[in-house]
Protein backbone atom coordinates (compact mmCIF):
# COMPACT_ATOMS: atom_id res chain seq x y z
CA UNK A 1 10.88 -43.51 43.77
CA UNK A 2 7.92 -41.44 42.82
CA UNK A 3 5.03 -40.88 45.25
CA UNK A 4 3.13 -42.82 43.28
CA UNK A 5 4.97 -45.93 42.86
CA UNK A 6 5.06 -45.32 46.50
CA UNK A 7 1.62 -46.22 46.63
CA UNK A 8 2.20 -50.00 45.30
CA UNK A 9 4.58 -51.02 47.54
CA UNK A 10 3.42 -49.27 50.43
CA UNK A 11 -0.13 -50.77 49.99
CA UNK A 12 1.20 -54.47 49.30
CA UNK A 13 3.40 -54.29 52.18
CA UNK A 14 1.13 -52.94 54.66
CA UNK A 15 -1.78 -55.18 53.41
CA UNK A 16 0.22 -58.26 54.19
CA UNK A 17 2.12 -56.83 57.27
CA UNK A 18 -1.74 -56.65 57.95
CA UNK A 19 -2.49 -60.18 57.22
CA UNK A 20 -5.06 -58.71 54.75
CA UNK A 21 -5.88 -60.35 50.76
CA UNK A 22 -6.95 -57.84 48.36
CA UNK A 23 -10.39 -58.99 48.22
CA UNK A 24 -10.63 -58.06 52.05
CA UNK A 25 -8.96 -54.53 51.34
CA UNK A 26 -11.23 -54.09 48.25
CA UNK A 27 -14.42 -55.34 50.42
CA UNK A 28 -13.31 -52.83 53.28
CA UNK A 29 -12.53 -49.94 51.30
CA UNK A 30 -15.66 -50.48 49.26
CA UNK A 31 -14.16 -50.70 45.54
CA UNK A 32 -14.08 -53.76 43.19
CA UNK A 33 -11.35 -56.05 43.82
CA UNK A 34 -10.12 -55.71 40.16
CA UNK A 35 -9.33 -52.02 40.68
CA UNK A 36 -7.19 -52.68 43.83
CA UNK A 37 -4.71 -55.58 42.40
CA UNK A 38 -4.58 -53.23 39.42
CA UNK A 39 -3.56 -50.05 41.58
CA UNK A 40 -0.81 -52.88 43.22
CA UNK A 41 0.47 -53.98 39.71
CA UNK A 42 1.31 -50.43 38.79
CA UNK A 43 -2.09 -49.88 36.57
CA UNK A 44 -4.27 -46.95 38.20
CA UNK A 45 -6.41 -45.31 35.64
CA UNK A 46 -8.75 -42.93 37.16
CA UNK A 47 -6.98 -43.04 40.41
CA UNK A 48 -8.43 -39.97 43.02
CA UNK A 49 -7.26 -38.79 46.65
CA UNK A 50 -11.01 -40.29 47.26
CA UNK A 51 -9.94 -44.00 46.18
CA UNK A 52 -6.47 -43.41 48.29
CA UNK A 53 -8.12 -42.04 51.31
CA UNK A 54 -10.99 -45.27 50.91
CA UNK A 55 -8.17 -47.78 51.06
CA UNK A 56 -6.16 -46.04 53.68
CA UNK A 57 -9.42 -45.89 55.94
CA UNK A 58 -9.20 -49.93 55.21
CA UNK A 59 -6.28 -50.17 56.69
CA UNK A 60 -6.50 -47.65 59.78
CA UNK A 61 -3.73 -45.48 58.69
CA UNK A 62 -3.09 -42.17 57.45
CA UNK A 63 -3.25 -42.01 53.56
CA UNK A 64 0.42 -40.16 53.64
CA UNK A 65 1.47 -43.60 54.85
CA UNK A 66 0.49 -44.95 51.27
CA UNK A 67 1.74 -42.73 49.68
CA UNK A 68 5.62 -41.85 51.71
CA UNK A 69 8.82 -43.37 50.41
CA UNK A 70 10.01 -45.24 53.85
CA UNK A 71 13.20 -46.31 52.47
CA UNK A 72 13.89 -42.68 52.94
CA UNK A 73 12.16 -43.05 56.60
CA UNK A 74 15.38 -42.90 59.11
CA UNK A 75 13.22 -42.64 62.16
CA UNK A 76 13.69 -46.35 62.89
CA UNK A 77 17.80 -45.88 62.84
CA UNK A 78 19.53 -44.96 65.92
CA UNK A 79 21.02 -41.96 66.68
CA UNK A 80 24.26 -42.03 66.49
CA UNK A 81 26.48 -39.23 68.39
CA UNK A 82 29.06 -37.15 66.34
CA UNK A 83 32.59 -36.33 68.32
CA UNK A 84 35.23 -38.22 69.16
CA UNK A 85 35.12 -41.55 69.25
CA UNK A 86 35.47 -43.29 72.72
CA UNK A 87 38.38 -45.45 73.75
CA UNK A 88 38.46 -48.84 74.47
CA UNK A 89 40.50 -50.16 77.78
């Protein structure tokens, strides 16, 4: 996925892990509402680090967490220990 298709579905899924509609994103990051389901659907003409840093500030995160693939995020995994495999009695 490309860093900026990144931006979509980070920004959908955050806004609703968030609780947030797009008019309250829009409101908060001080842009029309229009522009913001637009940059969701895929459509950003004219998009600038500005606008991405306006709705990240919306949010309270960093904009690098718009704009990240997490699918490729294996923080959240555990760590798993290489060797030999233990026994069972």
């Amino acid at each position: 996925m490309e860093c900026i298709d990144n931006l979509r579905v980070n920004l959908r899924r955050i806004r609703l892990l968030q609780g947030l509609t797009q008019h309250r994103v829009a409101d908060l990051a001080g842009i029309e509402y229009k522009y913001l389901q637009n940059i969701e659907a895929g459509r950003w003409p004219n998009l600038t680090l500005a606008t991405v840093q306006k709705i990240a500030d919306a949010l309270k995160i960093k904009p690098w967490e718009l704009l990240c693939d997490v699918s490729a995020d294996k923080r959240s995994e555990p760590v798993r220990k290489r060797g030999k495999k233990s026994k069972k009695a």
